[in-house]
Protein backbone atom coordinates (compact mmCIF):
# COMPACT_ATOMS: atom_id res chain seq x y z
CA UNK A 1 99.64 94.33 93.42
CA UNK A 2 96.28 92.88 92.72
CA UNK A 3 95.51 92.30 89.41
CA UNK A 4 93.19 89.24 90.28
CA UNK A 5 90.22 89.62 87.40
CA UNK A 6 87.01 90.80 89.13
CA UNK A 7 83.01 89.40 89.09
CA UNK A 8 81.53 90.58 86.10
CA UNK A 9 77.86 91.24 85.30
CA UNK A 10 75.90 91.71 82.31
CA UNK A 11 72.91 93.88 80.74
CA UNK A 12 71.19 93.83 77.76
CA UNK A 13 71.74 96.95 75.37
CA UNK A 14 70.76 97.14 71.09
CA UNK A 15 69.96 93.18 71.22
CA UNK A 16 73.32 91.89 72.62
CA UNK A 17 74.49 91.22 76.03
CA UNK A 18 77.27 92.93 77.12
CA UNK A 19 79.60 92.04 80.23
CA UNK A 20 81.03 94.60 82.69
CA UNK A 21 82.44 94.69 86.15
CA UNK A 22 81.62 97.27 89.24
CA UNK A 23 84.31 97.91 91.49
CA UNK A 24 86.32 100.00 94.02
CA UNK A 25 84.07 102.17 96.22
CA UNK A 26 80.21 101.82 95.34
CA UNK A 27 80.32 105.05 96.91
CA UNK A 28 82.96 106.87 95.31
CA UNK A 29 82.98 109.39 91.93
CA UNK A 30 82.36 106.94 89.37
CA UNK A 31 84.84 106.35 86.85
CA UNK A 32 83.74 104.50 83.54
CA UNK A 33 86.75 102.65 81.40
CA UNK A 34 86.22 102.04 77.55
CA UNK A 35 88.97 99.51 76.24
CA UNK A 36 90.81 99.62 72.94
CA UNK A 37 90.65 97.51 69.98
CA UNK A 38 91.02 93.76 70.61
CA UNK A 39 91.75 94.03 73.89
CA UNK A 40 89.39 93.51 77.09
CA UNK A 41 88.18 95.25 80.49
CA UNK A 42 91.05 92.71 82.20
CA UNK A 43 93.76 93.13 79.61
CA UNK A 44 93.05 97.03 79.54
CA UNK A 45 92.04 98.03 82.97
CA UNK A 46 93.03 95.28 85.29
CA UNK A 47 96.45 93.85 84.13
CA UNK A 48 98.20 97.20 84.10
CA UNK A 49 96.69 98.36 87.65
CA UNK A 50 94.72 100.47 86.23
CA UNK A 51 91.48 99.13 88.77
CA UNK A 52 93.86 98.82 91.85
CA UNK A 53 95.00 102.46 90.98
CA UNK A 54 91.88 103.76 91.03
CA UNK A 55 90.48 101.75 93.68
CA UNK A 56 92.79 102.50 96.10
CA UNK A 57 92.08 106.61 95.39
CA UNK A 58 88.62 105.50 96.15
CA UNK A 59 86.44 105.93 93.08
CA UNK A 60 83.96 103.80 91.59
CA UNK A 61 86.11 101.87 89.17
CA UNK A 62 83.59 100.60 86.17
CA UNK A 63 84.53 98.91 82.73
CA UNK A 64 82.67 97.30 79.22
CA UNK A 65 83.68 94.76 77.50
CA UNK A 66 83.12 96.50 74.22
CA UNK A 67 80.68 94.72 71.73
CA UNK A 68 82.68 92.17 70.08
CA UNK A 69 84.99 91.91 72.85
CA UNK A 70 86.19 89.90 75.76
CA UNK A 71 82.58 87.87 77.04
CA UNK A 72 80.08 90.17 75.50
CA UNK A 73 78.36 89.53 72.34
CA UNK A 74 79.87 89.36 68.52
CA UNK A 75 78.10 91.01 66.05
CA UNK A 76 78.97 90.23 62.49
CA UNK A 77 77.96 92.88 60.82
CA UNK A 78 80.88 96.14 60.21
CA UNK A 79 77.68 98.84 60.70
CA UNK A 80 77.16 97.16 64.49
CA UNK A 81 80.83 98.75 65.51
CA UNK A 82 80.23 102.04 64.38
CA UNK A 83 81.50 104.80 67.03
CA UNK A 84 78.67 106.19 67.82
CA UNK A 85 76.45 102.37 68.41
CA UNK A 86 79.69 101.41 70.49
CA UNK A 87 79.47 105.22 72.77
CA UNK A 88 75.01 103.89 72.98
CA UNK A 89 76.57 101.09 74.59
CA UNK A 90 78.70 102.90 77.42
CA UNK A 91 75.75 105.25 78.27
CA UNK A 92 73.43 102.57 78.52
CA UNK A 93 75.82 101.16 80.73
CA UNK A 94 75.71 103.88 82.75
CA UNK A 95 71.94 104.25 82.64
CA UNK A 96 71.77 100.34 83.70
CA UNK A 97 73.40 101.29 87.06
CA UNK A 98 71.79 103.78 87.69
CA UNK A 99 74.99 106.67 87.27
CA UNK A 100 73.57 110.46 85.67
CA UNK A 101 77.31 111.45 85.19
CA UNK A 102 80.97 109.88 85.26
CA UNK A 103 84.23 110.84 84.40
CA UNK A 104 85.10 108.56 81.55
CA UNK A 105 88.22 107.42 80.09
CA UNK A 106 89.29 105.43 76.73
CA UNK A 107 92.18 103.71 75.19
CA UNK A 108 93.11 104.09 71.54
CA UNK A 109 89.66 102.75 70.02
CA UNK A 110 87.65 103.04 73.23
CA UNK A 111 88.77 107.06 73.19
CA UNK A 112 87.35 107.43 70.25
CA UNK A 113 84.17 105.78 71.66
CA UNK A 114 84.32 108.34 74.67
CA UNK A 115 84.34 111.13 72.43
CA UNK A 116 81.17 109.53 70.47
CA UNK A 117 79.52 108.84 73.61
CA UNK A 118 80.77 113.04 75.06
CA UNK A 119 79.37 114.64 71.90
CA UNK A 120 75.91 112.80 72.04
CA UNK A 121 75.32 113.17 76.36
CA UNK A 122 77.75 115.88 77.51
CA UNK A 123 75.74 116.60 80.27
CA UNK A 124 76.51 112.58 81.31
CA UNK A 125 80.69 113.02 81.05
CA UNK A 126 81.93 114.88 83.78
CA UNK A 127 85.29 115.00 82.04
CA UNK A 128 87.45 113.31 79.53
CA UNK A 129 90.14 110.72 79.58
CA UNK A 130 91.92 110.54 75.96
CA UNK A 131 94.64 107.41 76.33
CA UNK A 132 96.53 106.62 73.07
CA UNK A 133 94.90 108.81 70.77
CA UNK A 134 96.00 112.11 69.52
CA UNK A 135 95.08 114.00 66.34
CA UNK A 136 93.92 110.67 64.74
CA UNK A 137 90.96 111.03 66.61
CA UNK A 138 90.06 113.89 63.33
CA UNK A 139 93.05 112.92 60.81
CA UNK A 140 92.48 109.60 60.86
CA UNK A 141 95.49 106.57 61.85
CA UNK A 142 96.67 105.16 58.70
CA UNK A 143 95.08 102.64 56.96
CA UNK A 144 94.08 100.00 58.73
CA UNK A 145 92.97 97.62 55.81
CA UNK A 146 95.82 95.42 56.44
CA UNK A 147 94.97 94.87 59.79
CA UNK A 148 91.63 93.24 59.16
CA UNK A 149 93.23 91.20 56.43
CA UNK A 150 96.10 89.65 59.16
CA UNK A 151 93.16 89.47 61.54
CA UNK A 152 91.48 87.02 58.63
CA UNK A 153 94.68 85.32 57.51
CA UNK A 154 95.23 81.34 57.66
CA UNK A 155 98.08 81.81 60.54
CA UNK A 156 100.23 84.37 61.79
CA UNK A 157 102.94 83.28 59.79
CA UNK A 158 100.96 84.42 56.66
CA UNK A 159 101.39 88.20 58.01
CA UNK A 160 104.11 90.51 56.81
CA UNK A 161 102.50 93.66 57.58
CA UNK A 162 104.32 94.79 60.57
CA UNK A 163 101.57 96.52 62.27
CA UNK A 164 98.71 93.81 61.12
CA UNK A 165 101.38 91.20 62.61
CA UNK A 166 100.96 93.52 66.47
CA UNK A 167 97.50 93.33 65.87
CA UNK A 168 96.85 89.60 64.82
CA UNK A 169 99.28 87.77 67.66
CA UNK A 170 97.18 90.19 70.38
CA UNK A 171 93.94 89.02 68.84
CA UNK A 172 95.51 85.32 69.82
CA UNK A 173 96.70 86.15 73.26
CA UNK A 174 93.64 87.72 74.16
CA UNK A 175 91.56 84.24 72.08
CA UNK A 176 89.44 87.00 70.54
CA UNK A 177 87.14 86.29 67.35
CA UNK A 178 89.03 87.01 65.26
CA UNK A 179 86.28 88.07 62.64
CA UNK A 180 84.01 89.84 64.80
CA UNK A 181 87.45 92.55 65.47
CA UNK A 182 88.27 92.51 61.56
CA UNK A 183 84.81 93.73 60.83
CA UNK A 184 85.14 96.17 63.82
CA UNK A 185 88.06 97.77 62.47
CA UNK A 186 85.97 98.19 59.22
CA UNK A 187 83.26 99.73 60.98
CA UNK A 188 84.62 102.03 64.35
CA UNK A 189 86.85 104.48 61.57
CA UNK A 190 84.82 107.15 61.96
CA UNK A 191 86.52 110.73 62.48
CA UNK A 192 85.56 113.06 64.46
CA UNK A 193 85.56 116.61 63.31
CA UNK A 194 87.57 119.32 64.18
CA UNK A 195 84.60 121.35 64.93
CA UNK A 196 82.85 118.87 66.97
CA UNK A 197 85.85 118.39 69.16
CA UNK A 198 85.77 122.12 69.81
CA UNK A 199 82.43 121.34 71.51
CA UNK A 200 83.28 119.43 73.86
CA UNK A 201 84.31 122.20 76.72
CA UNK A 202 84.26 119.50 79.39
CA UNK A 203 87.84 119.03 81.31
CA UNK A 204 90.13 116.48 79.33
CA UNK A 205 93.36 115.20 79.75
CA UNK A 206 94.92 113.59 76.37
CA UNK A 207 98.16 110.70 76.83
CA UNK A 208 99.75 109.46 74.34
CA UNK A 209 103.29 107.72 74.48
CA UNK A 210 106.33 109.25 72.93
CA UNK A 211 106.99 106.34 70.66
CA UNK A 212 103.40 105.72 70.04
CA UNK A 213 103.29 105.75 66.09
CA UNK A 214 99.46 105.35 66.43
CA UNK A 215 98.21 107.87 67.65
CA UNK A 216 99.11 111.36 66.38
CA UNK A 217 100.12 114.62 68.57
CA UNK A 218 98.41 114.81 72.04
CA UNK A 219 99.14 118.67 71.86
CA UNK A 220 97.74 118.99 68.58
CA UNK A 221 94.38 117.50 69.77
CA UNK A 222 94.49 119.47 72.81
CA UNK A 223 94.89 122.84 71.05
CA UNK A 224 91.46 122.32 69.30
CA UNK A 225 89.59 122.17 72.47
CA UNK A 226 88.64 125.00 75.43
CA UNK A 227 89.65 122.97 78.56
CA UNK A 228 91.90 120.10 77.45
CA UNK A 229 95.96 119.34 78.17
CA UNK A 230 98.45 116.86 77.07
CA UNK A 231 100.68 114.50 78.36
CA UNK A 232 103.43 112.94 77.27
CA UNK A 233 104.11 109.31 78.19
CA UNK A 234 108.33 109.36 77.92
CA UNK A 235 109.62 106.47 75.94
CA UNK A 236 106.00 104.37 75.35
CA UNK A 237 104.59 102.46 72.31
CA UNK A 238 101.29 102.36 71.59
CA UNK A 239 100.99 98.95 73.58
CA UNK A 240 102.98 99.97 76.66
CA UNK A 241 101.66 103.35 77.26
CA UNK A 242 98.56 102.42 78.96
CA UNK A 243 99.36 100.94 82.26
CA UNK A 244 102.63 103.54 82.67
CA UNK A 245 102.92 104.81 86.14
CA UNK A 246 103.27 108.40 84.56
CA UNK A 247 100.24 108.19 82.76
CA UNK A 248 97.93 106.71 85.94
CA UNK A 249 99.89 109.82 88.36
CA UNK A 250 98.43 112.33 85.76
CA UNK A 251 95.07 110.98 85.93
CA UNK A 252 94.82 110.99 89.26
CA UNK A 253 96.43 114.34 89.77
CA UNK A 254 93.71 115.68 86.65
CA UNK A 255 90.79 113.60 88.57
CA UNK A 256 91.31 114.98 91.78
CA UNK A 257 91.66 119.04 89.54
CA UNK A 258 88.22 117.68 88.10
CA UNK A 259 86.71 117.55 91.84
CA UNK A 260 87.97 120.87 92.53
CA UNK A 261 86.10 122.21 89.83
């Protein structure tokens, strides 16, 4: 498999410059990829063959590096990660190429983004990817307090908080700034509202892992909206869902439902 990392390019959106890559068939349905929290485009979307996947089916494979994230500009400021500045982003993205509508699919944080980014420009989102991110997306994920304080701590050996100790040794694989993603967790909380999630009528297919303690019920979320399933991703954490070859032969199978309209 080729997971080599791709060019990427750049654009200018809200002040920052933000890094992206354009690949697959320049042709093809374009698909636009919004990563989770402290990851990248490459550790989300390339490392788990997520870009080969789709390449191969011949779509337009397209992915952000999410403000404070991978090579595109750090904010310090918790207002600048908001989910509804980071969903501006995406669109502009798509504006910056030149793309009027694309199917568009998140992980974890960046599904929260894609629902942000849905409920502002539905008539841009052709339909709806929802990776690691059930009913949290309205009932919220825990707290996540203690994350931003291992993310800030002297060393990981300071952490005891199981999940903030997940979070911090990922921030240091991945070399992230570590205090641009502690004041992004503080700032991209936002819910979404049952009743704005009932708006969204576009087709969406919701995957969440079956030992993803994250996330919340993929049915649940599903059952609030006209045109939306779940899926089930048998025996995955919240880490190791997203590149599972269950998940990526649903979304192709749902993509290629999408096209038949």
């Amino acid at each position: 498999m080729n997971l080599n990392t791709p060019a990427f390019s750049s654009f200018t959106h809200d002040g920052l410059k933000l890094a992206f890559f354009d690949e697959g068939d320049p042709a093809g349905v374009p698909v636009l990829l919004i990563h989770g929290f402290a990851s990248t485009a490459n550790v989300n979307w390339v490392h788990p063959g997520w870009l080969k996947t789709l390449g191969d089916a011949g779509y337009r494979v397209i992915a952000v590096d999410n403000r404070g994230h991978g090579a595109s500009d750090k904010p310090h400021d918790a207002e600048a990660y908001r989910p509804w500045v980071m969903a501006a982003d995406a669109i502009a993205l798509l504006d910056h190429l030149g793309i009027p509508e694309a199917n568009v699919m998140g992980y974890s944080m960046g599904a929260r983004i894609s629902v942000f980014a849905a409920l502002a420009n539905p008539h841009r989102v052709r339909s709806l990817v929802l990776g690691g991110l059930g009913i949290g997306m309205t009932d919220g994920v825990g707290d996540w307090d203690p994350i931003a304080d291992a993310l800030l701590a002297p060393s990981l050996e300071d952490v005891t908080h199981d999940r903030g100790r997940m979070f911090r040794a990922f921030a240091e694989q991945t070399k992230s700034d570590r205090v641009a993603l502690a004041l992004c967790i503080r700032g991209s909380r936002d819910l979404v509202a049952r009743a704005d999630m009932g708006k969204l009528d576009m087709p969406t297919l919701i995957g969440v892992g079956t030992k993803d303690d994250i996330a919340g019920s993929p049915q649940e979320l599903a059952g609030l909206m006209p045109d939306a399933e779940a899926l089930d991703i048998p025996g995955r954490d919240h880490m190791l869902a997203v590149g599972d070859k269950v998940f990526k032969q649903a979304v192709l199978a749902f993509y290629a439902k999408v096209a038949r309209g």
